[in-house]
Each structure stands twice: as structure tokens, then as C-alpha cells.
PDB file of N, CA and C in Angstrom:
ATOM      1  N   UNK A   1       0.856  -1.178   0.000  1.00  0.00           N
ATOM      2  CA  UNK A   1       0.000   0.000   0.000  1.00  0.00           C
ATOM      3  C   UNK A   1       0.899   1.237   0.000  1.00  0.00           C
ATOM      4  N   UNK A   2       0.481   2.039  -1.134  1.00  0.00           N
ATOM      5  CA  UNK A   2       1.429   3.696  -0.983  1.00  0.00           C
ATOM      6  C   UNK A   2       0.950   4.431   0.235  1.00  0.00           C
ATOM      7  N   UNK A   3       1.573   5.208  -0.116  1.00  0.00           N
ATOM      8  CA  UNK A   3       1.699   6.434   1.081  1.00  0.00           C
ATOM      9  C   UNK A   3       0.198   7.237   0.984  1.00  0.00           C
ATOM     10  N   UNK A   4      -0.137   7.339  -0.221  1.00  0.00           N
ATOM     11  CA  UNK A   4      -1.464   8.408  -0.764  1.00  0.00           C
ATOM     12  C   UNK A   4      -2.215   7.095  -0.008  1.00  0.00           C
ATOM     13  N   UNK A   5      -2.090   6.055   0.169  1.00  0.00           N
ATOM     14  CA  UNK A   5      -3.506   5.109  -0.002  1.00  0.00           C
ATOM     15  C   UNK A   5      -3.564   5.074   1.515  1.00  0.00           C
ATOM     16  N   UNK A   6      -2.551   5.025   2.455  1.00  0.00           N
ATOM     17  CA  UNK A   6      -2.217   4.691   3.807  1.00  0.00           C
ATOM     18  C   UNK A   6      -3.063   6.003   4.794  1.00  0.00           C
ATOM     19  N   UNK A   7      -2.694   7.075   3.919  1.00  0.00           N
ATOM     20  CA  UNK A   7      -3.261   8.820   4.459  1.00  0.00           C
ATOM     21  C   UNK A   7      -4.686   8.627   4.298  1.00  0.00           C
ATOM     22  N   UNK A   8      -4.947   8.081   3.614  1.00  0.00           N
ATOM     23  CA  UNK A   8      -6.367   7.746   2.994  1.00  0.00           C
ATOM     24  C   UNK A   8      -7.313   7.173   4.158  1.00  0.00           C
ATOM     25  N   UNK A   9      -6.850   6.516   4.133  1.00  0.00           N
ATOM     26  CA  UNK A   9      -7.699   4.905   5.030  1.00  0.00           C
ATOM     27  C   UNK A   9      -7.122   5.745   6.815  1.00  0.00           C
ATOM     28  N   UNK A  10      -6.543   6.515   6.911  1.00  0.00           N
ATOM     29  CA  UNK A  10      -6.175   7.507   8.490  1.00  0.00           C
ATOM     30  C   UNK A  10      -7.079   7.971   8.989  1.00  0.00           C
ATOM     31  N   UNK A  11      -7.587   8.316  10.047  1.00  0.00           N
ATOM     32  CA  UNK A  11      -8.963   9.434  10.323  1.00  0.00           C
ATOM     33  C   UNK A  11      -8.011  10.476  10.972  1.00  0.00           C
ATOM     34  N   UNK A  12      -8.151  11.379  10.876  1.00  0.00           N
ATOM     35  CA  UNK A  12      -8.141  12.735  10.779  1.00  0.00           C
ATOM     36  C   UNK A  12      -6.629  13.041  10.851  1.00  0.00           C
ATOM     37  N   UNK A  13      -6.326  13.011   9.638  1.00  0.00           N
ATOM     38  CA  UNK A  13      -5.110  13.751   8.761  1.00  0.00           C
ATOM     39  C   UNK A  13      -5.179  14.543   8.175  1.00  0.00           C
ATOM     40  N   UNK A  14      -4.534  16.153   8.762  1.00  0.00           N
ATOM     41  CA  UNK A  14      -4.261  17.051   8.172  1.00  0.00           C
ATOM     42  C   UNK A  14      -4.219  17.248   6.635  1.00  0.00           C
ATOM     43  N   UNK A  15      -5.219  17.982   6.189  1.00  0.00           N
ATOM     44  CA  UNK A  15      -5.191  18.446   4.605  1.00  0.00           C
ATOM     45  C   UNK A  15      -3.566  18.693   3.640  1.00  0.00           C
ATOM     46  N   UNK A  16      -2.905  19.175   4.817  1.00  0.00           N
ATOM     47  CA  UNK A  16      -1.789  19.926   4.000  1.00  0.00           C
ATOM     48  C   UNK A  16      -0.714  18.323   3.998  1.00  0.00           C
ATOM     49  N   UNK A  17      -0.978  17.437   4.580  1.00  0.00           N
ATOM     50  CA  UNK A  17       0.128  16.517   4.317  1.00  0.00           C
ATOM     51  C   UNK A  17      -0.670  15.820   2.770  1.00  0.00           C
ATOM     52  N   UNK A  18      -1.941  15.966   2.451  1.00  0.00           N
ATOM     53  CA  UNK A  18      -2.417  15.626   1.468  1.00  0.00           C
ATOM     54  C   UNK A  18      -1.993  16.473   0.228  1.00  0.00           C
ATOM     55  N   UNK A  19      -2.224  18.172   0.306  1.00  0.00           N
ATOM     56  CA  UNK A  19      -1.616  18.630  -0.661  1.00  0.00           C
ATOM     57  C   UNK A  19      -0.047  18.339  -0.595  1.00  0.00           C
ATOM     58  N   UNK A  20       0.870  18.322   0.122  1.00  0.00           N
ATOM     59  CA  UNK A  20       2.236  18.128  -0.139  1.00  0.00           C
ATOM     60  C   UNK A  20       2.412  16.643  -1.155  1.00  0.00           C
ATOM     61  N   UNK A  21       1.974  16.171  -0.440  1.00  0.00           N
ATOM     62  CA  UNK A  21       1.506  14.861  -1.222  1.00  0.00           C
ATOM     63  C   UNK A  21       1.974  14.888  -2.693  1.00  0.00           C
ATOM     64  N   UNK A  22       0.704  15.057  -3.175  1.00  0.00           N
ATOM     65  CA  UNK A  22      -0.119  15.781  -4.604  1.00  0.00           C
ATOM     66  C   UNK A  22       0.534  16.806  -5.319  1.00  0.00           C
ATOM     67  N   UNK A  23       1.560  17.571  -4.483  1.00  0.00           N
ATOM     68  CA  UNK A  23       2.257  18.534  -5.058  1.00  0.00           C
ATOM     69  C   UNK A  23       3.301  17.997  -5.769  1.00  0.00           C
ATOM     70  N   UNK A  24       4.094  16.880  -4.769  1.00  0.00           N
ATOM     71  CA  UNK A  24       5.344  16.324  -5.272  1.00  0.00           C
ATOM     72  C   UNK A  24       5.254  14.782  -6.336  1.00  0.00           C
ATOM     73  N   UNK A  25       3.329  14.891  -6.452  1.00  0.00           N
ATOM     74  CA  UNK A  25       3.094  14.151  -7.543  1.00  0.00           C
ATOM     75  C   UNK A  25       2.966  14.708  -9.170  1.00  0.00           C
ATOM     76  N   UNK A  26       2.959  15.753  -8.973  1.00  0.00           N
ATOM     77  CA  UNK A  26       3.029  16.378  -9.984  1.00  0.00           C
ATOM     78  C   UNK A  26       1.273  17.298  -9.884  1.00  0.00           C
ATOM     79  N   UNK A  27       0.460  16.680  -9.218  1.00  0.00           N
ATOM     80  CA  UNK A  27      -1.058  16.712  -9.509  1.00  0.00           C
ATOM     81  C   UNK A  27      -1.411  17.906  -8.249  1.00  0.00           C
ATOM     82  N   UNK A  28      -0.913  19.034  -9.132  1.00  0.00           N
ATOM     83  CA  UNK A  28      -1.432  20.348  -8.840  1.00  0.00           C
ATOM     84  C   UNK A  28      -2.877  20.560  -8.231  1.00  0.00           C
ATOM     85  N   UNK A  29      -3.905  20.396  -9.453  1.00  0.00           N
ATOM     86  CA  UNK A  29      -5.434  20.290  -8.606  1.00  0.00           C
ATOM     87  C   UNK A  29      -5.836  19.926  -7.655  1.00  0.00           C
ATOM     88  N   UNK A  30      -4.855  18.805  -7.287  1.00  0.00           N
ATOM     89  CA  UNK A  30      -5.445  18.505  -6.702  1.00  0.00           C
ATOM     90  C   UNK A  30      -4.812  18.639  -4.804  1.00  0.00           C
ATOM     91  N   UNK A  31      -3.479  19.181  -5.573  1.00  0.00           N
ATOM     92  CA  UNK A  31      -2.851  19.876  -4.123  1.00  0.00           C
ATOM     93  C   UNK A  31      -3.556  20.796  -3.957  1.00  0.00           C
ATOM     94  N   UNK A  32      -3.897  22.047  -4.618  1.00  0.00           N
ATOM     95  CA  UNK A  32      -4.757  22.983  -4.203  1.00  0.00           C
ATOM     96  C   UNK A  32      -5.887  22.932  -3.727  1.00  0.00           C
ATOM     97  N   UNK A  33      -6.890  22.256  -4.164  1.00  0.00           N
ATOM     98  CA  UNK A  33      -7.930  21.350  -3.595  1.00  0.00           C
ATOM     99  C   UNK A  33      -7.664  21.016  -1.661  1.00  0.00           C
ATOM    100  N   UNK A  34      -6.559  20.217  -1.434  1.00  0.00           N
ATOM    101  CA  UNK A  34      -6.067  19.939  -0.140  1.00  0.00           C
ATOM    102  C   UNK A  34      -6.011  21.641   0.410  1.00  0.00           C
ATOM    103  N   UNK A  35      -5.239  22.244  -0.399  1.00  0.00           N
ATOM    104  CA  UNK A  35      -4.489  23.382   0.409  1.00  0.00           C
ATOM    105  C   UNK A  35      -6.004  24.623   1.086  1.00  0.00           C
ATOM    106  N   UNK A  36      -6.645  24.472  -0.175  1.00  0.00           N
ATOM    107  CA  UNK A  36      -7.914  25.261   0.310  1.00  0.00           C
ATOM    108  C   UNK A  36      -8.396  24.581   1.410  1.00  0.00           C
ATOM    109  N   UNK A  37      -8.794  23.235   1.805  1.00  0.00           N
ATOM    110  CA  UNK A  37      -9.362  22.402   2.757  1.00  0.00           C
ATOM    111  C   UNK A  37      -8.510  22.685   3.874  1.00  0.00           C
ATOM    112  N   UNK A  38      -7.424  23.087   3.944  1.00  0.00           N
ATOM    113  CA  UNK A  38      -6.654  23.488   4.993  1.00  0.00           C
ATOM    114  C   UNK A  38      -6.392  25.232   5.613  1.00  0.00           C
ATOM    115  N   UNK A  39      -6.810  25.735   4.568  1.00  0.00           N
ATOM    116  CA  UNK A  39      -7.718  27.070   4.721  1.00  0.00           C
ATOM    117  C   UNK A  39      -8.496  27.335   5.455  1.00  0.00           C
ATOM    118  N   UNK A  40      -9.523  26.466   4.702  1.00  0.00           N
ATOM    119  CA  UNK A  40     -10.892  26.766   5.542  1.00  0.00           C
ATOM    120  C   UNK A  40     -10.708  26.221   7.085  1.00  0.00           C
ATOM    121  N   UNK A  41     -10.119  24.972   7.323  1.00  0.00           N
ATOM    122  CA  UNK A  41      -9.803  24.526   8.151  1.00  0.00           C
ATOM    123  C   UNK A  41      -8.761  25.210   9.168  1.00  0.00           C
ATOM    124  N   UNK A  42      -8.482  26.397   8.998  1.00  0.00           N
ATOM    125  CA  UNK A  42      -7.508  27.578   9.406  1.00  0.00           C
ATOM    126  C   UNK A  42      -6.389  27.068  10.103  1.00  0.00           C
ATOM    127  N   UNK A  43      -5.900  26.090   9.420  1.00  0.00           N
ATOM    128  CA  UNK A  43      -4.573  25.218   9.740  1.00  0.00           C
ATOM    129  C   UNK A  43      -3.688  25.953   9.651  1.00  0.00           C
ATOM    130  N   UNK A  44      -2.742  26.188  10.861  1.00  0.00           N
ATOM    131  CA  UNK A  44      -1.407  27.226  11.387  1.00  0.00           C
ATOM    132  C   UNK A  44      -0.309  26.782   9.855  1.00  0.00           C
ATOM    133  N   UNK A  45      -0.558  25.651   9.453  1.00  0.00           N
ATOM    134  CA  UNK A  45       0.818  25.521   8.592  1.00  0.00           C
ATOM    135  C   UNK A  45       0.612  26.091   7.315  1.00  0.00           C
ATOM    136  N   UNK A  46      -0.365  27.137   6.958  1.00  0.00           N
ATOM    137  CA  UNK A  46      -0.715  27.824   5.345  1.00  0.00           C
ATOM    138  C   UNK A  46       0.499  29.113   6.115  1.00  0.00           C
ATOM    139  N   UNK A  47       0.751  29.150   7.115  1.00  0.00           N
ATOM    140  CA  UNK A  47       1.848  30.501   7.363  1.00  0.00           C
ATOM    141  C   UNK A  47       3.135  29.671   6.397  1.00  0.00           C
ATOM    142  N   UNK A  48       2.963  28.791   6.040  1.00  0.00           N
ATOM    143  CA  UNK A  48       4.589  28.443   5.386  1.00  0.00           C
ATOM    144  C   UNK A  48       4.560  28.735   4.047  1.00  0.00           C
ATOM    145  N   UNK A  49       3.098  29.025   3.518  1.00  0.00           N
ATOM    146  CA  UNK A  49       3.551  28.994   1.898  1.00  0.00           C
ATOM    147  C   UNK A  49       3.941  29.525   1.200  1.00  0.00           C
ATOM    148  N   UNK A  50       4.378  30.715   1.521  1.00  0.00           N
ATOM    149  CA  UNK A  50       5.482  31.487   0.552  1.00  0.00           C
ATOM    150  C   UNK A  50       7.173  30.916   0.922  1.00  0.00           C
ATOM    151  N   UNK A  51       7.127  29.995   1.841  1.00  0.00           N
ATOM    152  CA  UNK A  51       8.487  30.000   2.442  1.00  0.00           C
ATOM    153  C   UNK A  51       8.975  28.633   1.986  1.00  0.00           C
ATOM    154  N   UNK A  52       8.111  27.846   2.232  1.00  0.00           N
ATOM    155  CA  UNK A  52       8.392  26.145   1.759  1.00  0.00           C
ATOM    156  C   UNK A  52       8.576  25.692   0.533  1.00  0.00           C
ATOM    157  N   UNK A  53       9.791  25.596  -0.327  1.00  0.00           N
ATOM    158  CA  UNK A  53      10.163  25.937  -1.446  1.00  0.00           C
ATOM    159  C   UNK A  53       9.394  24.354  -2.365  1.00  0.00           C
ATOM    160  N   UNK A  54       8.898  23.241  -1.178  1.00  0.00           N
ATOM    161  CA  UNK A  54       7.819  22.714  -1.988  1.00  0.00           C
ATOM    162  C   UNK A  54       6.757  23.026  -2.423  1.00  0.00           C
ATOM    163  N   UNK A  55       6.061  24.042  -2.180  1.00  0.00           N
ATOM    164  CA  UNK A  55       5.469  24.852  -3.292  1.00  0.00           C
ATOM    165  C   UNK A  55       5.716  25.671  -4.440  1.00  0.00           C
ATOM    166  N   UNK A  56       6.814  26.104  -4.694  1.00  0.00           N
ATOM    167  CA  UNK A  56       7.275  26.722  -5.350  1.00  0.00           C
ATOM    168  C   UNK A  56       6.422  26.423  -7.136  1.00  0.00           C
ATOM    169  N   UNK A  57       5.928  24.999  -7.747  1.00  0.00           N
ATOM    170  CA  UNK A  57       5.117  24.605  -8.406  1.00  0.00           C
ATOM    171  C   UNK A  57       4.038  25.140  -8.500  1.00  0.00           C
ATOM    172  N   UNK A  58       3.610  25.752  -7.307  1.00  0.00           N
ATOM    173  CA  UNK A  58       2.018  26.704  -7.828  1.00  0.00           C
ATOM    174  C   UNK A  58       2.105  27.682  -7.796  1.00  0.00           C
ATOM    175  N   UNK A  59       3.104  28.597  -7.120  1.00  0.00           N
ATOM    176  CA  UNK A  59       3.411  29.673  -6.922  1.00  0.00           C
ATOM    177  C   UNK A  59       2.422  30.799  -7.962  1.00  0.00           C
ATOM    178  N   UNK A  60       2.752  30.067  -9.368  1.00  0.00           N
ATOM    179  CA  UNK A  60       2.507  31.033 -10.369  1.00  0.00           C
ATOM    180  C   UNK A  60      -0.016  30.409 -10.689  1.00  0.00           C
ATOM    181  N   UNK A  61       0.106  29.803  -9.996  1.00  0.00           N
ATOM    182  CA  UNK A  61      -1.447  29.337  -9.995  1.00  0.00           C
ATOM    183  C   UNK A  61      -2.068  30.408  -9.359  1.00  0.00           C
ATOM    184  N   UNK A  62      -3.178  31.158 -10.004  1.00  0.00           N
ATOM    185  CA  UNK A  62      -3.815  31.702  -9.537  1.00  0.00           C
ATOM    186  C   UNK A  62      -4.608  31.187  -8.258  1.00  0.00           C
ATOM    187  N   UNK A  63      -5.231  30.294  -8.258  1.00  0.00           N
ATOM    188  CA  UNK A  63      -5.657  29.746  -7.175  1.00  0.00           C
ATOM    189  C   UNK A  63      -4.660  29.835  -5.694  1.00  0.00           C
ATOM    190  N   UNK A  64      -3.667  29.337  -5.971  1.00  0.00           N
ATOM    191  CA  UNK A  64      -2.308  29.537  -5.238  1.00  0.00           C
ATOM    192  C   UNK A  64      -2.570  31.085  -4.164  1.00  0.00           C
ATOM    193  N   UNK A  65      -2.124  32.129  -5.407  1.00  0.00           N
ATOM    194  CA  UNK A  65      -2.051  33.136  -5.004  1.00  0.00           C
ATOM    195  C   UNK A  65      -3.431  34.122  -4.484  1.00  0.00           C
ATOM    196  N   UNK A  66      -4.444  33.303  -4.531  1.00  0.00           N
ATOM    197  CA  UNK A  66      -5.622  33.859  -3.764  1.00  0.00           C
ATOM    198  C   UNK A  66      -5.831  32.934  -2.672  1.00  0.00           C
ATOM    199  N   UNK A  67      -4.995  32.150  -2.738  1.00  0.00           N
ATOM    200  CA  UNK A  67      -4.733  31.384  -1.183  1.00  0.00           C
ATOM    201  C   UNK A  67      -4.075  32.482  -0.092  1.00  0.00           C
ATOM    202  N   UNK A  68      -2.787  32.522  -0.855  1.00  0.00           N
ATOM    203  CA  UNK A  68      -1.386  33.777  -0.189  1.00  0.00           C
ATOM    204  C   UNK A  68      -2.502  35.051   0.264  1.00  0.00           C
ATOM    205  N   UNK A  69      -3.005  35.492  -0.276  1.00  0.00           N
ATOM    206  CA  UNK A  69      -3.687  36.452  -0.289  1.00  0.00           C
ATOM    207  C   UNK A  69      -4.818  36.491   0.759  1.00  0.00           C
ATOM    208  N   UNK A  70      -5.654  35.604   0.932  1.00  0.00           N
ATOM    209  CA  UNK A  70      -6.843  35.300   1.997  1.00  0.00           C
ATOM    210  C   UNK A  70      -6.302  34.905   3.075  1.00  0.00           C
ATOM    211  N   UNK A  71      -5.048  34.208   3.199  1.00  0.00           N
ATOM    212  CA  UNK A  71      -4.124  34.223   4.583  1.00  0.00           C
ATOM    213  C   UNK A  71      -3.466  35.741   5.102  1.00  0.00           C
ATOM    214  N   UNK A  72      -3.357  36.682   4.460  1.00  0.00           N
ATOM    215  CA  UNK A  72      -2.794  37.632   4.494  1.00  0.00           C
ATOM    216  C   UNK A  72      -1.145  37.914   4.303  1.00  0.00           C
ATOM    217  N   UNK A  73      -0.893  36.864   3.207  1.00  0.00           N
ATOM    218  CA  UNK A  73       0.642  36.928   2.925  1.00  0.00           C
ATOM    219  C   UNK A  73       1.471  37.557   2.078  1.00  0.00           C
ATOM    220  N   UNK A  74       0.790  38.521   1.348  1.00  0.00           N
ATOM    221  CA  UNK A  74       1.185  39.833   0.567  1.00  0.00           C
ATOM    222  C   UNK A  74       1.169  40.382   0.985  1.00  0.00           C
ATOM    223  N   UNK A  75       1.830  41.626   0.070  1.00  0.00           N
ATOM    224  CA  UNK A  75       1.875  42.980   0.868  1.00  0.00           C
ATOM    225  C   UNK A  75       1.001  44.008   0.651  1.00  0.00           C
TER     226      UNK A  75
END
């Protein structure tokens, strides 16, 4: 069993270990997808995403950057 399938079958695992996941699968949508769920979920670890250079892949996603933005991470 992978790692995606193991997180899966877990009860209550953090969204953002799902988008990291998904990020370093290549499958963008569906990291963002996680990352919003961890939003709403006002999970302390969206303070990393301008900093955690494993994002660096969406950076340029609009979605992304109205994430940065609704956390208050622009200027």
C-alpha cells in the first residue's frame, strides 16, 4: 500500500500533508484542492507557503495566489 492510499484509510489527517503529497506528484489540482481544505480549516501551517520551497510549483497558480492572499501573505 502507498503512502497516498495509507493517508487515505487515516482518520483525521491534516489536509496539508495531502496537498504536499499531490504537489510532489506532480497533480497540482489537486494539491490545491487539499491546500484550500486546509484554509478553511484555518490550519497554522498555510503561514509556510510562501516559504516552503515545496510549493514553489504553484506559486505562479492563480488559485495559489488567492490562497497567499486570503491568509494575508502579501503585501
Amino acid at each position: 500500500m502507498g503512502i497516498l492510499a495509507r493517508l487515505q484509510v487515516m482518520p483525521n489527517v491534516p489536509p496539508h500533508y495531502f496537498a504536499k503529497l499531490y504537489v510532489s506528484l506532480g497533480e497540482k489540482e489537486k494539491a490545491l484542492a487539499a491546500l484550500e481544505t486546509a484554509c478553511q480549516a484555518r490550519s497554522t501551517f498555510m503561514i509556510s507557503l510562501k516559504a516552503d520551497p515545496s510549493w514553489d510549483p504553484l506559486h505562479n497558480e492563480p488559485r495559489f495566489q488567492k490562497l497567499v492572499t486570503a491568509i494575508g501573505l502579501t503585501p
